[in-house]
Protein backbone atom coordinates (compact mmCIF):
# COMPACT_ATOMS: atom_id res chain seq x y z
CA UNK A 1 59.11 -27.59 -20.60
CA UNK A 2 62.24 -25.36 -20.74
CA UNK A 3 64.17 -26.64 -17.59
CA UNK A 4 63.44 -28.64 -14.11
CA UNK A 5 62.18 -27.25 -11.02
CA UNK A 6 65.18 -27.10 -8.19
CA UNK A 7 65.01 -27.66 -4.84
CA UNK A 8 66.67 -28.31 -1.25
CA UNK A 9 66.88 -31.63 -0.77
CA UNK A 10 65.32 -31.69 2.33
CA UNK A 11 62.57 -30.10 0.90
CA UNK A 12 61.74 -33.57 -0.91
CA UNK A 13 62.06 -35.97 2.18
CA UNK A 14 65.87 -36.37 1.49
CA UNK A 15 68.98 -35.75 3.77
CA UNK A 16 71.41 -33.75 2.31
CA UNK A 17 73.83 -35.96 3.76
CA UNK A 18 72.45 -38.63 2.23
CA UNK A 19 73.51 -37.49 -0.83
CA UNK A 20 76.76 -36.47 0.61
CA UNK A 21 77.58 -40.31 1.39
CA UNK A 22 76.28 -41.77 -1.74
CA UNK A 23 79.09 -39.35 -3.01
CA UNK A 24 81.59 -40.57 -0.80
CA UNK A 25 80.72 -43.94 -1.23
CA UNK A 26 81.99 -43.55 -5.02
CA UNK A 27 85.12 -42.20 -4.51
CA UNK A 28 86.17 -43.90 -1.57
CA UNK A 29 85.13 -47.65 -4.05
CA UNK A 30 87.08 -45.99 -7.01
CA UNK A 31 84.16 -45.56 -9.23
CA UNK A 32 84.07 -42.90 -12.10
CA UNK A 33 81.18 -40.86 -12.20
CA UNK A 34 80.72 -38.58 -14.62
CA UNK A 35 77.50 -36.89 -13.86
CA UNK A 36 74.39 -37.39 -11.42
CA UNK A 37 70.96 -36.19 -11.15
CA UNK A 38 67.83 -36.75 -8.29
CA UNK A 39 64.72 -35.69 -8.94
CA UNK A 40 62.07 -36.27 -6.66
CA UNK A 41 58.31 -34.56 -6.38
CA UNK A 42 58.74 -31.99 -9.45
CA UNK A 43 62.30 -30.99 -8.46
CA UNK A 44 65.59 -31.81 -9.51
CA UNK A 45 67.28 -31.67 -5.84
CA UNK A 46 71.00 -32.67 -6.52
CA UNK A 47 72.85 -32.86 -9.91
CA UNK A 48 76.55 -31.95 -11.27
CA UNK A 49 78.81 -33.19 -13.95
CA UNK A 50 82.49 -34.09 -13.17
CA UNK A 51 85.11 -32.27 -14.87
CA UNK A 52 86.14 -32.10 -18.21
CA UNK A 53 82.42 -33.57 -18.22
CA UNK A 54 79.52 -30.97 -18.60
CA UNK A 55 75.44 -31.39 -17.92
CA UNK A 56 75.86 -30.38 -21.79
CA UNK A 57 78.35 -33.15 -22.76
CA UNK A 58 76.76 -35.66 -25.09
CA UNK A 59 77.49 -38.97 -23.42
CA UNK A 60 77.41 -42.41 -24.79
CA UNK A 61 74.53 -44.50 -23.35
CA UNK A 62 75.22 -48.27 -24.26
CA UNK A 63 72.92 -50.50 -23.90
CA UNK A 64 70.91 -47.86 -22.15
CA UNK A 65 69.90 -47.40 -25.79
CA UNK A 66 67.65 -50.38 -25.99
CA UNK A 67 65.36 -49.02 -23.53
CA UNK A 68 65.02 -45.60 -25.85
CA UNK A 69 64.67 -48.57 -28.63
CA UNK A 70 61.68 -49.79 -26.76
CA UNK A 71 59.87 -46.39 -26.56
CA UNK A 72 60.12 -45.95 -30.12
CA UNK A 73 58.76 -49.47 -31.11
CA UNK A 74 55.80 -48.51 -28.77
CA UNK A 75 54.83 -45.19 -31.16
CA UNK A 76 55.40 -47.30 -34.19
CA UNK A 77 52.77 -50.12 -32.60
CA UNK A 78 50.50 -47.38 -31.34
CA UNK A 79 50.34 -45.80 -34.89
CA UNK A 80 50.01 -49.19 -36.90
CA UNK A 81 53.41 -49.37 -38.39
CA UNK A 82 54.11 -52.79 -36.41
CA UNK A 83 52.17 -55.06 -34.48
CA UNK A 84 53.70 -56.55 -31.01
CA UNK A 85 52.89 -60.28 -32.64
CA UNK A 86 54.11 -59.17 -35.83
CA UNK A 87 56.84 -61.86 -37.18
CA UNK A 88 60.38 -61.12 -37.49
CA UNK A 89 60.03 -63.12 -40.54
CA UNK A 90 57.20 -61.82 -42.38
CA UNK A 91 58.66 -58.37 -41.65
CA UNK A 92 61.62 -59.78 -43.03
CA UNK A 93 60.62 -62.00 -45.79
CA UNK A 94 62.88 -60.37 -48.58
CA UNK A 95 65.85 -60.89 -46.23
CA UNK A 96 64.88 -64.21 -45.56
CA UNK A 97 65.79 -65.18 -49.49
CA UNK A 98 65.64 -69.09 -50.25
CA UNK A 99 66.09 -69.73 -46.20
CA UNK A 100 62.63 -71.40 -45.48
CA UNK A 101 63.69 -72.31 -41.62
CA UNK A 102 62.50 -75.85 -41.89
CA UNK A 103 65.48 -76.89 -39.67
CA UNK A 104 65.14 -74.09 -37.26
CA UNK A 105 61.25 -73.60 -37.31
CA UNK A 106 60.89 -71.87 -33.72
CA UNK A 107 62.26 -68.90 -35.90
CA UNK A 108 59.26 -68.54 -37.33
CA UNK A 109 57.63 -68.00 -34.31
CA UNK A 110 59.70 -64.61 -33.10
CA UNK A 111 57.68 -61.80 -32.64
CA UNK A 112 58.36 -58.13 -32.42
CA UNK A 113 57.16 -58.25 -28.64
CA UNK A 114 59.79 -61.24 -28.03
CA UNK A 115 62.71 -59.10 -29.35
CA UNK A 116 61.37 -56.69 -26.71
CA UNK A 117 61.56 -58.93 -23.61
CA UNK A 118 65.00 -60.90 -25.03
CA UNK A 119 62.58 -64.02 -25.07
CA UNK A 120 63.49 -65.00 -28.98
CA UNK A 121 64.45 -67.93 -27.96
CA UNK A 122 68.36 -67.96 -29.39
CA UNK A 123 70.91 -69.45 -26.88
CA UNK A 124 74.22 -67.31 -28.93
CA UNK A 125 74.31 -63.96 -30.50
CA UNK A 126 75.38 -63.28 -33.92
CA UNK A 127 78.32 -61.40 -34.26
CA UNK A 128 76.43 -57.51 -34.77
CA UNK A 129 78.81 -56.12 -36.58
CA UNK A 130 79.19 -57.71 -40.26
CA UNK A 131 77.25 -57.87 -43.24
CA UNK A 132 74.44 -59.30 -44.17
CA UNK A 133 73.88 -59.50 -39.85
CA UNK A 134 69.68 -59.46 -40.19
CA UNK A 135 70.05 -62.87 -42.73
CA UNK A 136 72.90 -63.99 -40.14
CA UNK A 137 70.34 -63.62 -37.59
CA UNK A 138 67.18 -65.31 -39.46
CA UNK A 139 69.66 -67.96 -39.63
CA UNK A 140 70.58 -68.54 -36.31
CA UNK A 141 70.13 -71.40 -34.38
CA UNK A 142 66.54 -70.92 -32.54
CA UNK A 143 66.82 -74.01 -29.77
CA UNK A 144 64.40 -72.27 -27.63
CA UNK A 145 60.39 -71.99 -28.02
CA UNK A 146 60.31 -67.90 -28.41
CA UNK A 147 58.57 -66.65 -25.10
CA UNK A 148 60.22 -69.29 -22.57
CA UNK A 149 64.18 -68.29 -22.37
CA UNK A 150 65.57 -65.08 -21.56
CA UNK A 151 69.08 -64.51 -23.03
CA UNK A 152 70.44 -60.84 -23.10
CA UNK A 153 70.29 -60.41 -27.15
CA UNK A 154 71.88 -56.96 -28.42
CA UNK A 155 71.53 -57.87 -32.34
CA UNK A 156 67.87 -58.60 -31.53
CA UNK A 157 67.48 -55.05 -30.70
CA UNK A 158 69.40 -53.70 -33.54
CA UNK A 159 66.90 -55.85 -35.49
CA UNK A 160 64.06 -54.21 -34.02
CA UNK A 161 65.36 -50.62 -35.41
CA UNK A 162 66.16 -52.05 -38.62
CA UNK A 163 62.26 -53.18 -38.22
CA UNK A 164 61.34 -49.16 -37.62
CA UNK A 165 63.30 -48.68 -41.27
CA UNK A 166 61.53 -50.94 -42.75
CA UNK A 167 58.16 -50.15 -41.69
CA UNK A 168 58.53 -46.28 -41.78
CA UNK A 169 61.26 -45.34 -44.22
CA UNK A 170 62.50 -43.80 -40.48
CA UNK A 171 65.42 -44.72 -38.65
CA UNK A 172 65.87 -44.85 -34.73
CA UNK A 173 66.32 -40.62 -34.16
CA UNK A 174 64.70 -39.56 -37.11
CA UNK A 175 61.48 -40.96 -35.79
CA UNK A 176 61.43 -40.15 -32.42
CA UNK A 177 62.61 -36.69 -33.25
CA UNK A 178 59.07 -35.50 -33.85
CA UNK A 179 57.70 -38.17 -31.41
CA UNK A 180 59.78 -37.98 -28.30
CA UNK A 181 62.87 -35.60 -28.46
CA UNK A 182 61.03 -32.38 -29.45
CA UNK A 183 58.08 -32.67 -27.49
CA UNK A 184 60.00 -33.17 -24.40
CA UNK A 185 62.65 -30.78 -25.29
CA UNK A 186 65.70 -32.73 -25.55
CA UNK A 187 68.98 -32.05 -27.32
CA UNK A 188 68.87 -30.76 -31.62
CA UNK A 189 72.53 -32.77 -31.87
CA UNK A 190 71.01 -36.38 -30.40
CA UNK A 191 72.68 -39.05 -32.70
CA UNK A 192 73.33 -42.83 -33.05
CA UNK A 193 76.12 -44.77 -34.21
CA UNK A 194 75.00 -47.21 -37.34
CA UNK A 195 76.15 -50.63 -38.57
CA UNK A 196 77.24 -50.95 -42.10
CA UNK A 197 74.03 -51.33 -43.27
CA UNK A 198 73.06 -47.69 -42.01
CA UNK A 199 70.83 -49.15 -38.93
CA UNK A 200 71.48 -47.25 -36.06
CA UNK A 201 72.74 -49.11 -33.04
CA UNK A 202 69.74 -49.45 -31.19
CA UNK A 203 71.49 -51.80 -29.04
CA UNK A 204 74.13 -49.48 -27.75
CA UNK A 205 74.63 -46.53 -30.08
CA UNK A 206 72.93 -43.15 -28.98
CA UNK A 207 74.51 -40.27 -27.58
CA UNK A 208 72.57 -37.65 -25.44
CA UNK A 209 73.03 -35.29 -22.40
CA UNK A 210 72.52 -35.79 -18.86
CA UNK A 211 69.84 -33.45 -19.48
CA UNK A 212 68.29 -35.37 -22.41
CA UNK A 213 68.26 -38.75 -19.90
CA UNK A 214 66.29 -37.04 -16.90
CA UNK A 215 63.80 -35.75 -19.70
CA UNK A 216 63.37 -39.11 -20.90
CA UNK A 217 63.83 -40.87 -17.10
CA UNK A 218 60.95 -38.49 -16.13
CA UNK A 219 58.75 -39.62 -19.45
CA UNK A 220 59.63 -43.30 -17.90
CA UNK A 221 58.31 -42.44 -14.82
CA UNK A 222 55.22 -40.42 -15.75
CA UNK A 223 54.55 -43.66 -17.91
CA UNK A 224 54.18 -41.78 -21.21
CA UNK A 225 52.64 -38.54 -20.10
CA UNK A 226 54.43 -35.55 -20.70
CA UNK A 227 53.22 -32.02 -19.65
CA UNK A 228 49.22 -32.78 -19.40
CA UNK A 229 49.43 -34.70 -22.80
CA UNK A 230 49.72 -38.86 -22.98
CA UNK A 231 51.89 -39.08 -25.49
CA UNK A 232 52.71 -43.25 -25.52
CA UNK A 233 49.60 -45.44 -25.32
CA UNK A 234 49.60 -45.72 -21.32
CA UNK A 235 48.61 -49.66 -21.33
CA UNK A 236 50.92 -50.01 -23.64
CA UNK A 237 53.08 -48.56 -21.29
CA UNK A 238 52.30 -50.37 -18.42
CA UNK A 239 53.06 -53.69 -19.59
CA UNK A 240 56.72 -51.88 -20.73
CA UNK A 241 57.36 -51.31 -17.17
CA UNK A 242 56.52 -54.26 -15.44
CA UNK A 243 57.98 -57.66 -15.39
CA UNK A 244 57.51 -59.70 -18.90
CA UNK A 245 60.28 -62.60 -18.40
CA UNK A 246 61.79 -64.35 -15.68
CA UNK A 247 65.68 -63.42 -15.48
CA UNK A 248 68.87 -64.92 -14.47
CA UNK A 249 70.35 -64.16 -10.81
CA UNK A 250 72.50 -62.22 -9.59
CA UNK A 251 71.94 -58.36 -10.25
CA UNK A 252 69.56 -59.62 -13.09
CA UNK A 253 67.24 -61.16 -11.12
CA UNK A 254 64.34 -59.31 -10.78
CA UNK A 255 62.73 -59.36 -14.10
CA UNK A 256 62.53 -57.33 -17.37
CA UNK A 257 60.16 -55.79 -19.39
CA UNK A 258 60.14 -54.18 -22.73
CA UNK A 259 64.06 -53.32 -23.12
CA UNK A 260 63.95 -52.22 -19.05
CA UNK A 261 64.86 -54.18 -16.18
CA UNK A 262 63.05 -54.22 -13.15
CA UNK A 263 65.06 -52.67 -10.24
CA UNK A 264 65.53 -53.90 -6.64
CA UNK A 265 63.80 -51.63 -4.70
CA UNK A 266 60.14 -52.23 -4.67
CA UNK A 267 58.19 -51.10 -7.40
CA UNK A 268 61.10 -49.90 -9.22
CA UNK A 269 62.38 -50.44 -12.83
CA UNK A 270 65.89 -49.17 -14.89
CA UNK A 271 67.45 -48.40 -18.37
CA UNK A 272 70.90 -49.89 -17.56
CA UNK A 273 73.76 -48.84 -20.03
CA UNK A 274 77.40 -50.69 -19.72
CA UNK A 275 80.14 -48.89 -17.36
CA UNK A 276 77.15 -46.95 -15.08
CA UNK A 277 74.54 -45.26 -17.49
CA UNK A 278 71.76 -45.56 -15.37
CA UNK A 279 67.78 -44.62 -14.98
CA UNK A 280 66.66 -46.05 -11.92
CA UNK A 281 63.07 -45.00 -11.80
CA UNK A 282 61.31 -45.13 -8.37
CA UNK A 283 57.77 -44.71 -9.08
CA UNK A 284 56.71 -44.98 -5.46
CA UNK A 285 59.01 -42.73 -4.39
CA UNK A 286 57.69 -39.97 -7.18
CA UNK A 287 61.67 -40.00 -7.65
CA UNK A 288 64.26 -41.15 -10.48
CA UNK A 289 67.90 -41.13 -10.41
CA UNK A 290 70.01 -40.91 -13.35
CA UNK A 291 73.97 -41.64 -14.00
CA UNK A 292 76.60 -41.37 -16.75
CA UNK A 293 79.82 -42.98 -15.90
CA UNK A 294 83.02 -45.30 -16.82
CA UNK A 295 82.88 -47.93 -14.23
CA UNK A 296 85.90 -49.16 -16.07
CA UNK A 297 86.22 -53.07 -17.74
CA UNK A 298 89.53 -53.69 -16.01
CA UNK A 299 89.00 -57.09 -14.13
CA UNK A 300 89.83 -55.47 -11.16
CA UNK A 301 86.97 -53.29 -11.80
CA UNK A 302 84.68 -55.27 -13.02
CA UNK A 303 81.98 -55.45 -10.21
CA UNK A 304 82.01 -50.86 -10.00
CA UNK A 305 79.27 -51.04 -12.30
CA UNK A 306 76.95 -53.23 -9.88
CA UNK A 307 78.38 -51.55 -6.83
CA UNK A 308 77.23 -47.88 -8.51
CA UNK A 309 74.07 -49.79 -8.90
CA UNK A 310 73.73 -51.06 -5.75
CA UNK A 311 74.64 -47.84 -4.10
CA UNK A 312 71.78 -46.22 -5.88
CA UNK A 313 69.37 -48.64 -4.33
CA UNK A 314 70.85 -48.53 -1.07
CA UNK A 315 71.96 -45.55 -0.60
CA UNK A 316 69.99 -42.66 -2.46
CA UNK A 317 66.45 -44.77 -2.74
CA UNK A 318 66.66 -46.39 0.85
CA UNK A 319 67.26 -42.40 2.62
CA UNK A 320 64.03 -41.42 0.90
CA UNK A 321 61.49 -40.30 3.70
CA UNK A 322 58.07 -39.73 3.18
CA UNK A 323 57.37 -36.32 4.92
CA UNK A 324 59.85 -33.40 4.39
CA UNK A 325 62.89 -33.10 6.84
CA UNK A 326 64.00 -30.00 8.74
CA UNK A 327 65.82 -27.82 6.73
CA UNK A 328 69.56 -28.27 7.09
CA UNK A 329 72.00 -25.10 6.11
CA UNK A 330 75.10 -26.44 6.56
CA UNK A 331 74.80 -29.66 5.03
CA UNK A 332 73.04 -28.09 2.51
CA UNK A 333 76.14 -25.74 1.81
CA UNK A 334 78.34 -28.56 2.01
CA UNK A 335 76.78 -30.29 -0.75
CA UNK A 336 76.17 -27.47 -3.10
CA UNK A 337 80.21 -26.34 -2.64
CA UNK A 338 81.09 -30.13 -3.46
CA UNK A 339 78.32 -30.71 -6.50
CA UNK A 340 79.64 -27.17 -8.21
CA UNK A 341 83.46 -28.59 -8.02
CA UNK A 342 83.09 -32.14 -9.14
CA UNK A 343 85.74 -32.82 -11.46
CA UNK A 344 87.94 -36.27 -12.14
CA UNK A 345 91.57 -36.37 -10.92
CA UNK A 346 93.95 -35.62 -13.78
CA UNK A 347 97.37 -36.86 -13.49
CA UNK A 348 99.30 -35.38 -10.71
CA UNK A 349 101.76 -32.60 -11.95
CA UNK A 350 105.14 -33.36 -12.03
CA UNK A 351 108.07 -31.22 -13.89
CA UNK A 352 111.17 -32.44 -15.92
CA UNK A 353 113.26 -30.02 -17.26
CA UNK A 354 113.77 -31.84 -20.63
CA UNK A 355 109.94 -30.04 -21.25
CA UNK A 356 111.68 -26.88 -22.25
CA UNK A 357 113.60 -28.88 -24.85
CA UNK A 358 110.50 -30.45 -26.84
CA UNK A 359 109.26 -27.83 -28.84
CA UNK A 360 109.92 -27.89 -32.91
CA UNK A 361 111.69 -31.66 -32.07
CA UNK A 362 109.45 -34.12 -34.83
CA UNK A 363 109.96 -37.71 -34.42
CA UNK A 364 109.08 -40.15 -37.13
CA UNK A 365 108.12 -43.86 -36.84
CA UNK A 366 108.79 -46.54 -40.08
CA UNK A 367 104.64 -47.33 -39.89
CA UNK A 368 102.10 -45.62 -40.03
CA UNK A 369 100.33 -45.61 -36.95
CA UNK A 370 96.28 -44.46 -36.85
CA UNK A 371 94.69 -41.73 -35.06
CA UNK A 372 92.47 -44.19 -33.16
CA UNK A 373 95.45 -45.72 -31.49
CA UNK A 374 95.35 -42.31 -29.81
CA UNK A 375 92.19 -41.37 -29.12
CA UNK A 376 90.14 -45.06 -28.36
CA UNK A 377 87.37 -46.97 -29.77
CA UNK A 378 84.82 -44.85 -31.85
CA UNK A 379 81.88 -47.88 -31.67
CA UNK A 380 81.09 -46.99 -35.23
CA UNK A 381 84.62 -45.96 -36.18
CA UNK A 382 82.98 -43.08 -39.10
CA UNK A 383 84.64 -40.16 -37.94
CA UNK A 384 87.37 -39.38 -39.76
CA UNK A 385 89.51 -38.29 -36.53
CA UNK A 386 89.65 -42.07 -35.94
CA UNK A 387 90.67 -43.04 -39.32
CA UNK A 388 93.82 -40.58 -40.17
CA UNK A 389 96.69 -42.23 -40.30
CA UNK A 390 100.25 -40.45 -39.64
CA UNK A 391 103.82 -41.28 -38.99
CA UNK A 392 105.14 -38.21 -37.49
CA UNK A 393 104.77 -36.32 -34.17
CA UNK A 394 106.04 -33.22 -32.91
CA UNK A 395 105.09 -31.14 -29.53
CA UNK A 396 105.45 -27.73 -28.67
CA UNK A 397 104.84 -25.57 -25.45
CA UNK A 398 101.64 -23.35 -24.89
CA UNK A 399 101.71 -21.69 -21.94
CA UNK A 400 101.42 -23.94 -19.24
CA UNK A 401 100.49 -26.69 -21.29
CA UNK A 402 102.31 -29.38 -23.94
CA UNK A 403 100.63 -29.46 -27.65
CA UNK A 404 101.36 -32.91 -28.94
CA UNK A 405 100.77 -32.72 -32.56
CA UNK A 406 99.97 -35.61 -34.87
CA UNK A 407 101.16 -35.24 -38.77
CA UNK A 408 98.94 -36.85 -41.22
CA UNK A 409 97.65 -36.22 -44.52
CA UNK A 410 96.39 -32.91 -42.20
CA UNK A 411 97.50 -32.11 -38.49
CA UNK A 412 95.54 -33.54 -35.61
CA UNK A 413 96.74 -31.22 -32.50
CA UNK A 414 96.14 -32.26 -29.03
CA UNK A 415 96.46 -30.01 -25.85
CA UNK A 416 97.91 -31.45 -22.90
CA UNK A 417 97.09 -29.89 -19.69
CA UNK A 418 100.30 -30.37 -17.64
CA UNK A 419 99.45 -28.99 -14.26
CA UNK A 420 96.68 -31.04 -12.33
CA UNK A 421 94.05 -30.70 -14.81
CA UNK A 422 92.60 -31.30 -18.25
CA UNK A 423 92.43 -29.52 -21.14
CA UNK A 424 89.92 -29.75 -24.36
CA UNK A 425 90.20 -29.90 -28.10
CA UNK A 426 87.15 -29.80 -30.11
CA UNK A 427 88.98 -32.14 -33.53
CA UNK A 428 86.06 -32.94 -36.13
CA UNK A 429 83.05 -32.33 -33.94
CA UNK A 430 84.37 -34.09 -30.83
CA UNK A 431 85.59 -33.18 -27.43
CA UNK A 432 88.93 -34.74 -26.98
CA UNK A 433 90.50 -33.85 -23.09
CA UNK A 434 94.00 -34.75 -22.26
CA UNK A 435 96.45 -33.98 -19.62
CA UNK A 436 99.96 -35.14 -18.77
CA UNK A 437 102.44 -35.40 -16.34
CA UNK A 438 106.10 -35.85 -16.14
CA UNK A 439 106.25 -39.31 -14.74
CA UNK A 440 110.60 -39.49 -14.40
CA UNK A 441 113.09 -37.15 -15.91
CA UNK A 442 112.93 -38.87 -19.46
CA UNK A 443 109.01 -40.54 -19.64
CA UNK A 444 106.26 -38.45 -19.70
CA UNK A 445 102.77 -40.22 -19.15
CA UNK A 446 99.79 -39.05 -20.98
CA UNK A 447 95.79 -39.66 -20.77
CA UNK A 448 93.75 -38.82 -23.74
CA UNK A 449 89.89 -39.09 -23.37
CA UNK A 450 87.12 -38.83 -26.21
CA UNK A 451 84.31 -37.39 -23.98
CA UNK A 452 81.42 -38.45 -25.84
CA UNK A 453 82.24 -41.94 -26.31
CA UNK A 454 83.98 -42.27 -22.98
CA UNK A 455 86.49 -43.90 -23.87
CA UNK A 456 90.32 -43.04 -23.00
CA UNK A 457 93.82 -43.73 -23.93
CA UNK A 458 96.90 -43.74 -21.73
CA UNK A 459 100.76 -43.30 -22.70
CA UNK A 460 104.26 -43.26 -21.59
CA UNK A 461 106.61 -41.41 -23.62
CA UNK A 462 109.70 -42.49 -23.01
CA UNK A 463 112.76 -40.61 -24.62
CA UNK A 464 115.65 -42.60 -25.47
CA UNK A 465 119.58 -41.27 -24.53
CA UNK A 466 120.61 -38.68 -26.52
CA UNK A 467 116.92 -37.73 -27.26
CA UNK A 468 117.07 -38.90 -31.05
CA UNK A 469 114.92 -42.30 -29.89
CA UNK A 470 111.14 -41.79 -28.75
CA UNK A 471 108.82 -45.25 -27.50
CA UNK A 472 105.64 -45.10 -27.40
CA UNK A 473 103.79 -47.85 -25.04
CA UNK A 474 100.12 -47.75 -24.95
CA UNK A 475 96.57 -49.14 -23.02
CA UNK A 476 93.50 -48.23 -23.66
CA UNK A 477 91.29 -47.10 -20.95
CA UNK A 478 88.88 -49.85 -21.86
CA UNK A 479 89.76 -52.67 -23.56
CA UNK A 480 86.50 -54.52 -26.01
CA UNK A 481 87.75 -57.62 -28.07
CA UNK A 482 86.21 -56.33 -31.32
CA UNK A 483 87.46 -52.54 -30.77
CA UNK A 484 90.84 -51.83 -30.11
CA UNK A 485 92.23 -51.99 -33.80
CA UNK A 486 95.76 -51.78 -33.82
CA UNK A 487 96.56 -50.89 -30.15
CA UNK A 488 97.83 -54.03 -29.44
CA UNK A 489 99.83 -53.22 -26.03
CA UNK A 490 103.09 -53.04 -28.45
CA UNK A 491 104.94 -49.89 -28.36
CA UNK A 492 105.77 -47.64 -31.18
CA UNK A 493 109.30 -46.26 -32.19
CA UNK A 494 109.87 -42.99 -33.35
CA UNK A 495 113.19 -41.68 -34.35
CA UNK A 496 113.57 -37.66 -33.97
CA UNK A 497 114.46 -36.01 -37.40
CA UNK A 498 115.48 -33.07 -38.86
CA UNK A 499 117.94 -32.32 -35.64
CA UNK A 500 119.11 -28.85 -36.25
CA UNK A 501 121.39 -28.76 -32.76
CA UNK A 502 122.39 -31.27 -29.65
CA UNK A 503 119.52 -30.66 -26.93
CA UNK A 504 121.65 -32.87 -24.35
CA UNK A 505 118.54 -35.46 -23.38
């Protein structure tokens, strides 16, 4: 399969307008999309990414990954490396050492298939990312009989990948490469983040393109058929799509299967990734609708990720109509113009005149200060973009734009775009988009994002009287307890050196 079908929406039993308000309905509740896709009766009918984000843009999926997790543990059962009522501690036994579980026996009792429905029984997770975290697992309190009590467990899904490695020598994309991603023609540069141990996350790690997620959505919902061929055992499949475990209320409420939750519409069921990486498959709709997004953690954001949810459901599902509608130009026009200009808001321009003054000023601070402070959480923190640290900046002008420039043991250069809009640096394999504004006369306010990741930094620069003093305050985009390193919300002073004449700041 090179590419997807396109289509009018109409054409497919949905309004264009429909489409139209689901877009509205976004913006208008402040959420952050970052690319969309319907696809209903062997057409893709609406899609677009929102600027700096591409279709091509390898996006982060979260926990979104579990559900890819699930898929993978189904070849590996269907070609006898595991067995679904396999033990966690048989497959484990070397791990296991001298710890016989005698005061925790319902450990013994986890399966591979109740790591697939979160049904192990634990009442805490483990803390996923230290080492010696599959013993600190064996080892945790097991209160519950395995099979009775779902609790959300993320380390019980890394566990299931490090059970893949174990079995097959194979970890997470290295298996399905053969197995899933070429087959269905997905992206050569899929990757996963990995614990120290070298497991991929399977939890929350895997980066992929919009693209990638409508090939696999569309695998979902031909349950394991792809092109004429059943690739994935389809009873196998069947029980991986259909409700395994009761589930809390709320949002969660409607069941889950193996590593996917069932949906709200009827009939439906969803990969669901943290901050709006969604698969909503609609099997009786012959649809699926897929998401990337940063429905941000702020607390005063913290429901946009159930509203985008929601809005899905009741917005883009509910308008589905069974027969095709009329044909509808305008409309039609209307959305195409809007889904071929999607792009975020960058910071609103605004000009000071101490810009022209900037270039070939370096400022120094007494500590060194790391690269991640800049750029955000990396969830595996191995590139070495994140891990460079330097105590000297300097900007300079390029064109239109600012170039703030970050002196370590080698130069880290950002682009700012300073007139509306953002501007990208590929740094060490990564898309890094920035933009600025002049916020007052002497504080400039700067956004840094790390595409791929989604995460985001923002700044104020604020330059001192007589220009020789340079604080930096900064807050992340998203804020994770475990992630943040040193961006602590203090600011950072840098004193200007190497002054050559007065530039009257």
């Amino acid at each position: 399969m090179e590419d997807f079908k396109r289509s009018t929406p109409e054409s497919v039993g949905i309004a264009s307008r429909t489409i139209l308000d689901f877009l509205d309905y976004t913006e208008h509740n402040g959420i952050e999309l970052h690319s969309l896709a319907v696809y209903r009766h062997g057409s893709v009918c609406a899609e677009g990414a929102f600027a700096p984000y591409h279709s091509d843009t390898p996006h982060l999926l979260y926990s979104a990954t579990k559900s890819v997790v699930a898929i993978a543990i189904g070849f590996a059962v269907q070609e006898g490396f595991l067995r679904m009522d396999e033990r966690i501690t048989e497959v484990f036994a070397e791990e296991m050492g001298e710890y016989r579980c005698s005061s925790n026996p319902n450990m013994l009792e986890v399966t591979i298939e109740h790591l697939l429905t979160m049904s192990c029984g634990q009442e805490k997770e483990i803390f996923p990312y230290q080492d010696n975290w599959i013993q600190a697992f064996l080892q945790q309190d097991t209160p519950r009989k395995p099979g009775t009590f779902f609790m959300y467990n993320t380390p019980g899904v890394n566990l299931l990948v490090a059970a893949l490695r174990k079995k097959t020598g194979k970890n997470l994309v290295e298996f399905l490469r053969p197995r899933l991603f070429d087959p269905l023609g997905m992206s050569r540069f899929i990757h996963c983040d990995a614990l120290r141990d070298g497991t991929e996350i399977g939890g929350g790690g895997l980066y992929w393109t919009t693209d990638d997620f409508m090939r696999f959505a569309l695998f979902l919902l031909q349950k394991g058929e792809w092109e004429g061929k059943q690739l994935l055992d389809r009873a196998w499949f069947e029980k991986a799509v259909t409700k395994q475990v009761e589930t809390p209320g709320g949002h969660d409420k409607y069941g889950y299967g193996y590593l996917i939750w069932m949906g709200q519409t009827r009939g439906s069921y969803q990969c669901c990734g943290m901050l709006g990486q969604y698969a909503v498959l609609l099997p009786e709709q012959d649809a699926f609708l897929v998401t990337t997004a940063n429905c941000s953690l702020f607390p005063e954001a913290s429901d946009h990720a159930d509203r985008l949810l929601d809005a899905l459901h009741s917005i883009l599902a509910a308008g589905m109509q069974q027969e095709k509608l009329p044909e509808n130009k305008e409309e039609q026009a209307v959305l195409q113009y809007r889904l071929q200009h999607l792009a975020l808001p960058a910071l609103h321009y605004a000009y000071s005149d101490l810009q022209k003054t900037l270039p070939g000023r370096r400022f120094r601070c007494d500590r060194a200060v790391g690269t991640d402070c800049f750029l955000g959480y990396n969830l595996a923190n191995t590139s070495p973009l994140h891990r460079l640290p330097f105590t000297e900046l300097e900007f300079q002008n390029a064109g239109r734009n600012l170039v703030l420039s970050l002196r370590a043991e080698e130069e880290v250069a950002i682009t700012l775009g300073m007139q509306g809009r953002f501007q990208c640096t590929e740094l060490y394999g990564e898309s890094v988009c920035a933009c600025a504004r002049w916020r007052e006369r002497s504080c400039l306010e700067v956004e840094i994002r790390l595409l791929e990741s989604i995460q985001g930094m923002r700044f104020l620069f604020r330059f001192g009287k007589e220009g020789t003093v340079l604080e930096i305050k900064a807050d992340p985009l998203l804020m994770f307890d475990f992630s943040m390193g040193d961006v602590d919300n203090s600011a950072w002073t840098f004193h200007q050196i190497d002054r050559k004449e007065k530039t009257g700041i």
